[in-house]
Protein backbone atom coordinates (compact mmCIF):
# COMPACT_ATOMS: atom_id res chain seq x y z
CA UNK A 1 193.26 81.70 154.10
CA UNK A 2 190.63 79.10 154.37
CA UNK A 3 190.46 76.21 156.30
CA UNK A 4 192.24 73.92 154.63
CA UNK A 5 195.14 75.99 154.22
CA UNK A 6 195.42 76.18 157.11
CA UNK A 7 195.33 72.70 158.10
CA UNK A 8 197.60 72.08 155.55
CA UNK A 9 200.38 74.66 157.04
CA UNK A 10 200.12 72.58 160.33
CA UNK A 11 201.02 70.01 158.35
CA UNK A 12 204.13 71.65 156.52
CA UNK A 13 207.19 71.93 158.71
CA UNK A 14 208.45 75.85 159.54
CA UNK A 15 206.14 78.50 161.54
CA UNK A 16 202.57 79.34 162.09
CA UNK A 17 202.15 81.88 158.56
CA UNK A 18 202.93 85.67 159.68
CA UNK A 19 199.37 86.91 159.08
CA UNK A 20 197.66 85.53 161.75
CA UNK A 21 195.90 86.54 164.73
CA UNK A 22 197.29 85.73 168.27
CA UNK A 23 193.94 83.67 168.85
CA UNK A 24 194.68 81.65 165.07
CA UNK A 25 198.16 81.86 165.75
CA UNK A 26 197.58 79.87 169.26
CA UNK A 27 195.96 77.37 167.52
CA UNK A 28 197.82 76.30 165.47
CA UNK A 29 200.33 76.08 167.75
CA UNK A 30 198.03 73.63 169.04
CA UNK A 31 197.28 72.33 166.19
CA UNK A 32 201.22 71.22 165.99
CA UNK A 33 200.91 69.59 169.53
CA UNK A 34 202.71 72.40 171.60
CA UNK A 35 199.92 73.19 174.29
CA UNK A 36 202.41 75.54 176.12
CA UNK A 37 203.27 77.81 173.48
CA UNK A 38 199.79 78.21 172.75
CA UNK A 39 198.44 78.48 176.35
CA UNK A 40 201.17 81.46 175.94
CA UNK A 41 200.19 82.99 172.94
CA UNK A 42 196.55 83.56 174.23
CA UNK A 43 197.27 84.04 178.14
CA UNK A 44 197.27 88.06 178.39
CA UNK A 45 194.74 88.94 175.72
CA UNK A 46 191.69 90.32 176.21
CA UNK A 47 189.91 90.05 173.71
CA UNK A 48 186.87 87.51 173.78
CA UNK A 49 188.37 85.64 170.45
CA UNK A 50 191.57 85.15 172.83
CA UNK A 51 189.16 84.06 175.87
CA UNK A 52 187.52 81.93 174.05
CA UNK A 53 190.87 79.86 172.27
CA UNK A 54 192.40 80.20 175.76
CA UNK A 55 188.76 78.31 177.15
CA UNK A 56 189.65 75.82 174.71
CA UNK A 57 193.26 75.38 175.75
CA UNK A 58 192.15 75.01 179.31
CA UNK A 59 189.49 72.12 178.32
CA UNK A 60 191.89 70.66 176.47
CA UNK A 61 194.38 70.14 179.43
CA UNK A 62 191.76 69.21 181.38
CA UNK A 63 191.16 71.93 183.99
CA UNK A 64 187.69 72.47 183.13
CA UNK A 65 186.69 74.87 186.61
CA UNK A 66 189.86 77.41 184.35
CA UNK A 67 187.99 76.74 181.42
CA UNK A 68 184.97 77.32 182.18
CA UNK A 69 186.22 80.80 183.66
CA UNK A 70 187.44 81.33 179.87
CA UNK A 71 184.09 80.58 178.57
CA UNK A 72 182.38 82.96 180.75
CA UNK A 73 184.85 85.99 179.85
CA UNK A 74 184.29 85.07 176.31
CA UNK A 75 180.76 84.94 176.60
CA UNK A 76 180.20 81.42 175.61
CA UNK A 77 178.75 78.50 176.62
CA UNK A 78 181.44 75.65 177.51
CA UNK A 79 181.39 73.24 175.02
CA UNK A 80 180.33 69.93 175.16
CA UNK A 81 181.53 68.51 171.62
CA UNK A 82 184.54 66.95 170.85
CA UNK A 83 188.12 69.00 171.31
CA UNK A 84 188.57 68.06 167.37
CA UNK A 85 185.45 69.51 166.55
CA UNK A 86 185.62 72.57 168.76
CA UNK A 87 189.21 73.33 166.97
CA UNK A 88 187.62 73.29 163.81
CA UNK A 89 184.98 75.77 164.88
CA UNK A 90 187.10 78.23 166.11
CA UNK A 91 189.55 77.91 163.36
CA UNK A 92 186.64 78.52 160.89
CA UNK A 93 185.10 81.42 163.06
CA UNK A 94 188.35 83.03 163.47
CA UNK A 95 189.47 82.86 159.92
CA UNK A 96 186.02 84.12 158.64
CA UNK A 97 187.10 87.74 160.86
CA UNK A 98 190.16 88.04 158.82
């Protein structure tokens, strides 16, 4: 799946496509605007792909102290960018794995 694919099946009404991961999965949940069912998706992983989306999710909300928690158990530096722009990272990265 690429990118925009991807962006595109936001778009599209229905469900996130079966295929992908939990991390992927959460955001596009995100991506469709439902922070809490993402937030979910990620929140007992532990995997560093899931730490890191779930840093994201936290940044997003706000709570940066949580996020930055996230960052550090997805060995990461917090970012510092825009949320749009650290979506589209992490979508990229994460689709680039599968």
């Amino acid at each position: 799946m690429t990118f925009d694919d991807f962006r595109a099946s936001i778009a599209a009404d229905g469900e996130p496509p079966a295929a992908l991961s939990a991390p992927l999965r959460a955001l596009w949940l995100d991506g469709k605007g439902d922070w809490a069912a993402a937030h979910g998706t990620v929140d007992d992983l532990e995997t560093k792909a899931a730490a890191r989306v779930h840093a994201y999710i936290h940044r997003k909300e706000g709570d940066l102290d949580n996020a930055r928690y996230w960052y550090r158990r997805a060995g990461a530096q917090p970012a510092t960018g825009s949320l749009e722009s650290e979506w589209a990272e992490l979508v990229r990265a994460l689709l680039a794995r599968e």
